[in-house]
PDB file of N, CA and C in Angstrom:
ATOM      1  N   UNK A   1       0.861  -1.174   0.000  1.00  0.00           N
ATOM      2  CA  UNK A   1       0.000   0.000   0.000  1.00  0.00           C
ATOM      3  C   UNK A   1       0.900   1.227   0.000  1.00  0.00           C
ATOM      4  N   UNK A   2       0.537   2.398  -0.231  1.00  0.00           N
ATOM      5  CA  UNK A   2       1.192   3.618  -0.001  1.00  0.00           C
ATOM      6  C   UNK A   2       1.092   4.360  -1.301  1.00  0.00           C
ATOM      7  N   UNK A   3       0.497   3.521  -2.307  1.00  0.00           N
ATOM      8  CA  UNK A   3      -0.206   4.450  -3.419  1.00  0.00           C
ATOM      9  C   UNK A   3      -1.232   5.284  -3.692  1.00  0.00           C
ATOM     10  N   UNK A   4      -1.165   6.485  -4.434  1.00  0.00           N
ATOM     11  CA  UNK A   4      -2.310   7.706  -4.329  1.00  0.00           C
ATOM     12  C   UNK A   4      -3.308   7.088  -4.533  1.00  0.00           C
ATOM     13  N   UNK A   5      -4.654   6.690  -4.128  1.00  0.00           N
ATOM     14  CA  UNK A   5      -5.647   6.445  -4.223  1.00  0.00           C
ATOM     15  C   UNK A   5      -6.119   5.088  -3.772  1.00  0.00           C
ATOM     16  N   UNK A   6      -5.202   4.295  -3.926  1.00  0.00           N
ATOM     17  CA  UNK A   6      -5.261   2.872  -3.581  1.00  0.00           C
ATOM     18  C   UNK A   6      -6.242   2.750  -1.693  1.00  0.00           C
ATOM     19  N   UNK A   7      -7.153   1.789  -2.283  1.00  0.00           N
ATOM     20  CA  UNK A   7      -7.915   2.163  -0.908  1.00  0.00           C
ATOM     21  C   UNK A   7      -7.977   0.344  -0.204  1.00  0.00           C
ATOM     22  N   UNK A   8      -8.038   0.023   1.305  1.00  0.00           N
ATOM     23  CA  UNK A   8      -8.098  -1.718   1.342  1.00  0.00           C
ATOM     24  C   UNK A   8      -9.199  -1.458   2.634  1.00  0.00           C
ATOM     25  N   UNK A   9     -10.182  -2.410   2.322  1.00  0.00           N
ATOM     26  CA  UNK A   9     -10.879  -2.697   3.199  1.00  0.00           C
ATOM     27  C   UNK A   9     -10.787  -3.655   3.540  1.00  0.00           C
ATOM     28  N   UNK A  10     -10.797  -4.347   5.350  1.00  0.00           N
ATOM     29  CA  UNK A  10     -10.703  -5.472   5.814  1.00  0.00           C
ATOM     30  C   UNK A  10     -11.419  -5.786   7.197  1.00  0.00           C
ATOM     31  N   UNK A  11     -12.416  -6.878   6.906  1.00  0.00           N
ATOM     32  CA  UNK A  11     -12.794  -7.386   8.257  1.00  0.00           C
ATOM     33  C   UNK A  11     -12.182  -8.582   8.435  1.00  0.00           C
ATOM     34  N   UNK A  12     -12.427  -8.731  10.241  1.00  0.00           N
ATOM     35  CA  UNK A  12     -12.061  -9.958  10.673  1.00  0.00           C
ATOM     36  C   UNK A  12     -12.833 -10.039  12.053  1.00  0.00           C
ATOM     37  N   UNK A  13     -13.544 -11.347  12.783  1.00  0.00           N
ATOM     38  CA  UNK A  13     -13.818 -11.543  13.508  1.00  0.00           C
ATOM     39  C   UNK A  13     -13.338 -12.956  13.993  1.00  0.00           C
ATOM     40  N   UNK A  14     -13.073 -12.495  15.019  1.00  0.00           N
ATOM     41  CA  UNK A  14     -12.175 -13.591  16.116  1.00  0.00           C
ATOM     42  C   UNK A  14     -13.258 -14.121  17.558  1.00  0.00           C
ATOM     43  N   UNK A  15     -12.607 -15.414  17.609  1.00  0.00           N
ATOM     44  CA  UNK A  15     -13.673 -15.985  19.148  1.00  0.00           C
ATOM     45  C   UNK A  15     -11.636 -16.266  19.776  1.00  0.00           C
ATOM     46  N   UNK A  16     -11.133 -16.410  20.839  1.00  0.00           N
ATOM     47  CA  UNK A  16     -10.227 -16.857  21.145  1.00  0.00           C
ATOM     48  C   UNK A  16     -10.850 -17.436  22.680  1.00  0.00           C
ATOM     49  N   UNK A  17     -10.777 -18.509  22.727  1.00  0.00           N
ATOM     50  CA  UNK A  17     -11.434 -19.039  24.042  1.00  0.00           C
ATOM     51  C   UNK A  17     -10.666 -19.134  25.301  1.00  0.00           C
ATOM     52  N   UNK A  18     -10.958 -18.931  26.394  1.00  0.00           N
ATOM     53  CA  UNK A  18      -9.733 -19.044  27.122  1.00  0.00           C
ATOM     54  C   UNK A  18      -8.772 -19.736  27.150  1.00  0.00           C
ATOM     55  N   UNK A  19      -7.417 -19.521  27.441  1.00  0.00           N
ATOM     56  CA  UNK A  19      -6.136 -19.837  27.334  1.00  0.00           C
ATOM     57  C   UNK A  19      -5.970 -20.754  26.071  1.00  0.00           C
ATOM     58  N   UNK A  20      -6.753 -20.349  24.817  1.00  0.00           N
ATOM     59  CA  UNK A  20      -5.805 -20.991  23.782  1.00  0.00           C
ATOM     60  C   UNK A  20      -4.944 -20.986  22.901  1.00  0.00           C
ATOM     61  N   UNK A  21      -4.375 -19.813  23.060  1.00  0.00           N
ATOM     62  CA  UNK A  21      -2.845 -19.943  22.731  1.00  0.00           C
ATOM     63  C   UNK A  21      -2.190 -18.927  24.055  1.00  0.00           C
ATOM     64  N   UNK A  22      -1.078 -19.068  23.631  1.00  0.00           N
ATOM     65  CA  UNK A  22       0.453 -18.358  24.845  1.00  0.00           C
ATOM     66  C   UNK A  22       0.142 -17.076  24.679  1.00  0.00           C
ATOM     67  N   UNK A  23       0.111 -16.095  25.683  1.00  0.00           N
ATOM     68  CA  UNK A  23      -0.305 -14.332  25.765  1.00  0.00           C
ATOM     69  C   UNK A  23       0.689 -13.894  24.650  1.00  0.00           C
ATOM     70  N   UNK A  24       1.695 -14.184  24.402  1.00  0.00           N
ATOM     71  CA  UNK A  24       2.400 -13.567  23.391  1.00  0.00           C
ATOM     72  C   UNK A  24       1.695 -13.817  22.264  1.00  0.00           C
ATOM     73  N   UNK A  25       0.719 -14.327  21.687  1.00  0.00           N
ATOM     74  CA  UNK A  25       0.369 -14.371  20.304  1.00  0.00           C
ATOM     75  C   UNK A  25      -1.015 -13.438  20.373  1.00  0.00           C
ATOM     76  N   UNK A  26      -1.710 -13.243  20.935  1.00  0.00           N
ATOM     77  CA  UNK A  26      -2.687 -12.885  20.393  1.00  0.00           C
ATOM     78  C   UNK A  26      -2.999 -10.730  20.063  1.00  0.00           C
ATOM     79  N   UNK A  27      -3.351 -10.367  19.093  1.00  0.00           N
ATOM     80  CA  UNK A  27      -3.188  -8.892  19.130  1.00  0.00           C
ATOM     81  C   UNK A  27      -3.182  -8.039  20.612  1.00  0.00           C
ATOM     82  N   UNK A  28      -2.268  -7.355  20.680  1.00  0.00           N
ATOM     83  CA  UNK A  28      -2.564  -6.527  22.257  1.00  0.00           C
ATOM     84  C   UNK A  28      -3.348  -5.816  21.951  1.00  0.00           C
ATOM     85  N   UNK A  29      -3.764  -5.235  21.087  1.00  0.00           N
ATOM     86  CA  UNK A  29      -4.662  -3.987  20.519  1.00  0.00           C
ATOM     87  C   UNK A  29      -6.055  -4.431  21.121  1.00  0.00           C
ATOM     88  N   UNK A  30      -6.088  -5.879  21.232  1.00  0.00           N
ATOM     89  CA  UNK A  30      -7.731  -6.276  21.621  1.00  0.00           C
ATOM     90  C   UNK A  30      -7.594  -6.996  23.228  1.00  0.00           C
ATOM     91  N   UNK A  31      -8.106  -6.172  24.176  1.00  0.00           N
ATOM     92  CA  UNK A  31      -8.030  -6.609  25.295  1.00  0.00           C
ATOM     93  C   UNK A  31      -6.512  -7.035  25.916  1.00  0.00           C
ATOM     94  N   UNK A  32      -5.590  -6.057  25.560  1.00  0.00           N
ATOM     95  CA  UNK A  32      -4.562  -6.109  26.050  1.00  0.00           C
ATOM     96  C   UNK A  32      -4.011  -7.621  25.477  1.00  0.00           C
ATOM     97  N   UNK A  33      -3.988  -8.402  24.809  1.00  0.00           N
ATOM     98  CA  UNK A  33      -3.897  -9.766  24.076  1.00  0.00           C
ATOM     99  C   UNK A  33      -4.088 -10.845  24.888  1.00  0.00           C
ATOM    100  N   UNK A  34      -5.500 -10.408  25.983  1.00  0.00           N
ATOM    101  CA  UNK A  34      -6.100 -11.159  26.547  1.00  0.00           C
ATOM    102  C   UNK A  34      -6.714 -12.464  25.380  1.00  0.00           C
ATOM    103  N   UNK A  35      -7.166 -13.559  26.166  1.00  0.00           N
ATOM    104  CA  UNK A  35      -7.858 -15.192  25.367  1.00  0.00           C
ATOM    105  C   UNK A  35      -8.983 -14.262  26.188  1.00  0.00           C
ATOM    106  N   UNK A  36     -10.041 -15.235  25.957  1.00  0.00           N
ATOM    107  CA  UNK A  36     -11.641 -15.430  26.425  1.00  0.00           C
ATOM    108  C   UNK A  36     -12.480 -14.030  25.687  1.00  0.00           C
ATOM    109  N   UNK A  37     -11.822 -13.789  24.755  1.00  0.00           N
ATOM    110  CA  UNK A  37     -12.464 -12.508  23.679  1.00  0.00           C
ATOM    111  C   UNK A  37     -13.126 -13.055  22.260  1.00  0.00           C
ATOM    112  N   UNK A  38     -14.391 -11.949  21.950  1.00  0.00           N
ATOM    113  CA  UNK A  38     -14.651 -12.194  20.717  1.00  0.00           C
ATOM    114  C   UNK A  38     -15.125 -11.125  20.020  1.00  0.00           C
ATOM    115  N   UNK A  39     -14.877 -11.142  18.724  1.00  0.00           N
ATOM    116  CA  UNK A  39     -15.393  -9.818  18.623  1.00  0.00           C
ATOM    117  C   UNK A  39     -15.138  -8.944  16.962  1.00  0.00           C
ATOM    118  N   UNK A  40     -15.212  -8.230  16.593  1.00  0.00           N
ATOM    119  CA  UNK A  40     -14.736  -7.434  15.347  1.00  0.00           C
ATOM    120  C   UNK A  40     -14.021  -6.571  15.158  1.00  0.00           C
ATOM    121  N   UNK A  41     -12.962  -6.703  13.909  1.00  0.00           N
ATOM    122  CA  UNK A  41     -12.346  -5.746  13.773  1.00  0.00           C
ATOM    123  C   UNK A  41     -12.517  -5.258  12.481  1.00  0.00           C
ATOM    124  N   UNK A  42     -12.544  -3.925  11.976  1.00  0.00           N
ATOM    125  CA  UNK A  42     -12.656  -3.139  11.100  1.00  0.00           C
ATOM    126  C   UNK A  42     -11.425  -2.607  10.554  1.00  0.00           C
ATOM    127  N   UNK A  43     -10.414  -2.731   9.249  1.00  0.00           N
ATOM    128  CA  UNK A  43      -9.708  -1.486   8.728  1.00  0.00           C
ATOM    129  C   UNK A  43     -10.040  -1.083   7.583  1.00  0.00           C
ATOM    130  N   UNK A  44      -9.492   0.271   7.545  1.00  0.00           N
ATOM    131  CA  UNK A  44      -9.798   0.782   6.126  1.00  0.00           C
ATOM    132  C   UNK A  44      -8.464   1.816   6.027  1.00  0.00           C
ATOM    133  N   UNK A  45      -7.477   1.360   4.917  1.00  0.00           N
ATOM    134  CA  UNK A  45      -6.277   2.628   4.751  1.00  0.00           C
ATOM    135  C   UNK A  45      -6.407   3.042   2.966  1.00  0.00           C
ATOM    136  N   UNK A  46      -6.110   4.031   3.589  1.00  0.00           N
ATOM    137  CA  UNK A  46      -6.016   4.793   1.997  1.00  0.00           C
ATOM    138  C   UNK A  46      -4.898   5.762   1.863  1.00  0.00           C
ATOM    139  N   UNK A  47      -4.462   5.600   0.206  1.00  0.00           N
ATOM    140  CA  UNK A  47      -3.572   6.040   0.155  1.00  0.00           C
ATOM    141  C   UNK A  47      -3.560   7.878  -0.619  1.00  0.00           C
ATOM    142  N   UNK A  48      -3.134   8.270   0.265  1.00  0.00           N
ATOM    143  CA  UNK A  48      -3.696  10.038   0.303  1.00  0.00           C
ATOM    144  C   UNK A  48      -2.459  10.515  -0.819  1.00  0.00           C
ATOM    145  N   UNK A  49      -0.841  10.054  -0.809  1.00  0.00           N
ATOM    146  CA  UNK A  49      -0.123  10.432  -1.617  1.00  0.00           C
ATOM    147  C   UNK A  49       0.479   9.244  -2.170  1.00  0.00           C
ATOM    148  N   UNK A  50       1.691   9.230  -2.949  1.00  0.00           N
ATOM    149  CA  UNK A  50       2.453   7.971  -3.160  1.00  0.00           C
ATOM    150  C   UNK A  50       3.413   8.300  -1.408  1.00  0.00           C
ATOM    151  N   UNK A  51       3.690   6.958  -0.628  1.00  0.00           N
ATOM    152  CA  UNK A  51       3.820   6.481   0.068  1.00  0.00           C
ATOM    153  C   UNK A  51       3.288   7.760   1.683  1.00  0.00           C
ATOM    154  N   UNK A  52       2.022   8.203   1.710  1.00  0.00           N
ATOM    155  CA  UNK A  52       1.250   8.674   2.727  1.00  0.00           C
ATOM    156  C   UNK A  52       0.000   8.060   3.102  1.00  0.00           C
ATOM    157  N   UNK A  53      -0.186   6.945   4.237  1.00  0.00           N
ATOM    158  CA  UNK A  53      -1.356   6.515   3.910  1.00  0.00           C
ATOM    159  C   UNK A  53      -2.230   6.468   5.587  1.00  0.00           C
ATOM    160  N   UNK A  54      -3.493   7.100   5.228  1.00  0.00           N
ATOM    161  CA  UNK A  54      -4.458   7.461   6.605  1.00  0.00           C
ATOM    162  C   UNK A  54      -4.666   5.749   6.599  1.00  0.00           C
ATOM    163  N   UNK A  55      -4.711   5.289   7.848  1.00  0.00           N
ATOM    164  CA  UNK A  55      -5.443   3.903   8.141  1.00  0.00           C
ATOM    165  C   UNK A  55      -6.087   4.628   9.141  1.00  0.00           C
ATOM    166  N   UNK A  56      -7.513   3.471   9.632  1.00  0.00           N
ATOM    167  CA  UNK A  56      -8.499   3.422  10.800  1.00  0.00           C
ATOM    168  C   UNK A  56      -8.692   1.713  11.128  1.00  0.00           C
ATOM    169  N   UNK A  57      -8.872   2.114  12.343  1.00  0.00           N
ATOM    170  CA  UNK A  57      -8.365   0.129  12.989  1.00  0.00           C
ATOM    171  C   UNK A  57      -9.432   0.286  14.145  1.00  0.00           C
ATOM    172  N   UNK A  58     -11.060  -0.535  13.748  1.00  0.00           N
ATOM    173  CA  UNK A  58     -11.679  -0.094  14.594  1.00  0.00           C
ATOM    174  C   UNK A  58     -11.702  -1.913  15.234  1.00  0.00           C
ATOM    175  N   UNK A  59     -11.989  -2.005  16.639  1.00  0.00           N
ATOM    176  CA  UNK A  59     -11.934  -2.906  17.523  1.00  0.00           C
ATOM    177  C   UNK A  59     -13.600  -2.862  18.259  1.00  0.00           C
ATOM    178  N   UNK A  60     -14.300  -4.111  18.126  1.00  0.00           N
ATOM    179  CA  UNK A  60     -15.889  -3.982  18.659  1.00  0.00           C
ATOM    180  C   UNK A  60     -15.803  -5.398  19.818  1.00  0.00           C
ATOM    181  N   UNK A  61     -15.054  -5.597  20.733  1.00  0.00           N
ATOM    182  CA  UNK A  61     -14.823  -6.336  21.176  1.00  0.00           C
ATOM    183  C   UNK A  61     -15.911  -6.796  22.712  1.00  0.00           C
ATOM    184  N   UNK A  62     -15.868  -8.267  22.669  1.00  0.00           N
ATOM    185  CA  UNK A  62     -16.527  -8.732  24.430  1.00  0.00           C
ATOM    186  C   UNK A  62     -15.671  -9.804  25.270  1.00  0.00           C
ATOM    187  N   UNK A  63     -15.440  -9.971  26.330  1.00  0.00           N
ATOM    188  CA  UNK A  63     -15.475 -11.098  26.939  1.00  0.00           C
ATOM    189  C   UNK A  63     -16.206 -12.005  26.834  1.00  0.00           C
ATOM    190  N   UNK A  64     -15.547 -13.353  26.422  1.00  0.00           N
ATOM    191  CA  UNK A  64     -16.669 -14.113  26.304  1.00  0.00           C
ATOM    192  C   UNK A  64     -17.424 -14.673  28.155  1.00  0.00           C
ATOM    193  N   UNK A  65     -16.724 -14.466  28.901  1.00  0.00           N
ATOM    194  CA  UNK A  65     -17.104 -15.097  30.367  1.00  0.00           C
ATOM    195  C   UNK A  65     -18.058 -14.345  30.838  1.00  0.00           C
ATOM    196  N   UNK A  66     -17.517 -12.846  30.690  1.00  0.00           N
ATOM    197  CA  UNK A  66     -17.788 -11.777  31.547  1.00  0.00           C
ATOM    198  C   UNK A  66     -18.794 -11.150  30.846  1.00  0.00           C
ATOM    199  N   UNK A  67     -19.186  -9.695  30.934  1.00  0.00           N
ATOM    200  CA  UNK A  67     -20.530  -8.900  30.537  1.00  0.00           C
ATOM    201  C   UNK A  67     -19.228  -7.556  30.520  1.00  0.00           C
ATOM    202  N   UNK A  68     -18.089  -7.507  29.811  1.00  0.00           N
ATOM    203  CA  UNK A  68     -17.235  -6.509  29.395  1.00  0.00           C
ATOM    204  C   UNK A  68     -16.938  -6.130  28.010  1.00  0.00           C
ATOM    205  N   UNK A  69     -17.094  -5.100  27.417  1.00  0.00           N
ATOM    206  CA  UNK A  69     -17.013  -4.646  26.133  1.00  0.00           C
ATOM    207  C   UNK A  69     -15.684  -3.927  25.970  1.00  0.00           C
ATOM    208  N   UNK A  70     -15.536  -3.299  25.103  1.00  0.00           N
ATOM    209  CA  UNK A  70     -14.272  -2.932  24.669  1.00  0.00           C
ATOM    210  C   UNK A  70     -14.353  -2.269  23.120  1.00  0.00           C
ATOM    211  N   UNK A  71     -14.337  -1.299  23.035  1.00  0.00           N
ATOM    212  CA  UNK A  71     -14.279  -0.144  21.698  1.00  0.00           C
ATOM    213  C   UNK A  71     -12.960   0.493  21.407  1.00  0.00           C
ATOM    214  N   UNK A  72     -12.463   0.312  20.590  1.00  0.00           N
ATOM    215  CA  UNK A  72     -11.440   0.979  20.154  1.00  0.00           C
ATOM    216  C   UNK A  72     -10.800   1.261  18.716  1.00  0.00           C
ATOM    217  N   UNK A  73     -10.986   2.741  18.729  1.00  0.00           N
ATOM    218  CA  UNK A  73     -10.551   3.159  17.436  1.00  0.00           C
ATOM    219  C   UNK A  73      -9.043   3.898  17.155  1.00  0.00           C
ATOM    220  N   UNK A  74      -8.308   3.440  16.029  1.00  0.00           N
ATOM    221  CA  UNK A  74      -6.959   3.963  16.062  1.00  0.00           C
ATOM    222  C   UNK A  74      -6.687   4.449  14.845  1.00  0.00           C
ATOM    223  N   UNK A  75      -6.012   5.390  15.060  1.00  0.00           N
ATOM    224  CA  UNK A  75      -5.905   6.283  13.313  1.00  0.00           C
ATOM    225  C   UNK A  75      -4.435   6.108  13.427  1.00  0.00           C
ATOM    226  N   UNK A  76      -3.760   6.192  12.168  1.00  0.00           N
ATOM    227  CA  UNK A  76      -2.770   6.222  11.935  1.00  0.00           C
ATOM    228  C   UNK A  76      -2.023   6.773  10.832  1.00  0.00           C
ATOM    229  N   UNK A  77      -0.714   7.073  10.665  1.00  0.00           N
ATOM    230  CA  UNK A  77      -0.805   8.362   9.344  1.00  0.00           C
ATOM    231  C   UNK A  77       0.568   7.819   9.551  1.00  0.00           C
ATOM    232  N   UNK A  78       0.825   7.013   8.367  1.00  0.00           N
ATOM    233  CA  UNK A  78       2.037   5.998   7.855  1.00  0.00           C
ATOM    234  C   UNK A  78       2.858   6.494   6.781  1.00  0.00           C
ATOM    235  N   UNK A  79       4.196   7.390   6.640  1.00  0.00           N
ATOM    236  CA  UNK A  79       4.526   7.833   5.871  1.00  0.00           C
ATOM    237  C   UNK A  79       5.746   6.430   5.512  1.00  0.00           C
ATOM    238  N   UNK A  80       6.114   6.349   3.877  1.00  0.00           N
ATOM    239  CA  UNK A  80       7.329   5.585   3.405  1.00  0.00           C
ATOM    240  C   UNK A  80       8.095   6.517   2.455  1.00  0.00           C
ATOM    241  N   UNK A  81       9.295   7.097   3.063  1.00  0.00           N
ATOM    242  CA  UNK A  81       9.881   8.001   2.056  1.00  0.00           C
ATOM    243  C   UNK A  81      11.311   7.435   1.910  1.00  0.00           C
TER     244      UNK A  81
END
């Protein structure tokens, strides 16, 4: 990515049940890279110049045990020169 106009949309939804894999693998971005989560993630980056590109990284997350939610949106502004 990092081309003028070039645009990527991507979902993904994850269940990770408790403890199934090692804390080092799972995204920290979602519940600190807590297991027992499920939930959606949203991106969308676009490329504003040749190598300037806005991303958005949205997170719609739950515990699966508990009655805890988790929202999180992250912008980011990725230059390659």
């Amino acid at each position: 990515m990092g081309i003028f106009g070039q645009t990527l949309f991507k979902y993904m939804f994850r269940r990770l049940e408790r403890d199934t894999w090692l804390d080092v693998f799972p995204d920290s971005d979602s519940f600190g890279g807590k297991t027992d989560v499920q939930g959606h993630e949203f991106v969308f980056e676009h490329g504003l110049t040749d190598g300037v590109v806005l991303g958005l990284d949205y997170y719609r997350m739950k515990r699966i045990s508990q009655n805890d939610n988790q929202n999180v949106l992250q912008i980011d502004l990725n230059f390659d020169y």
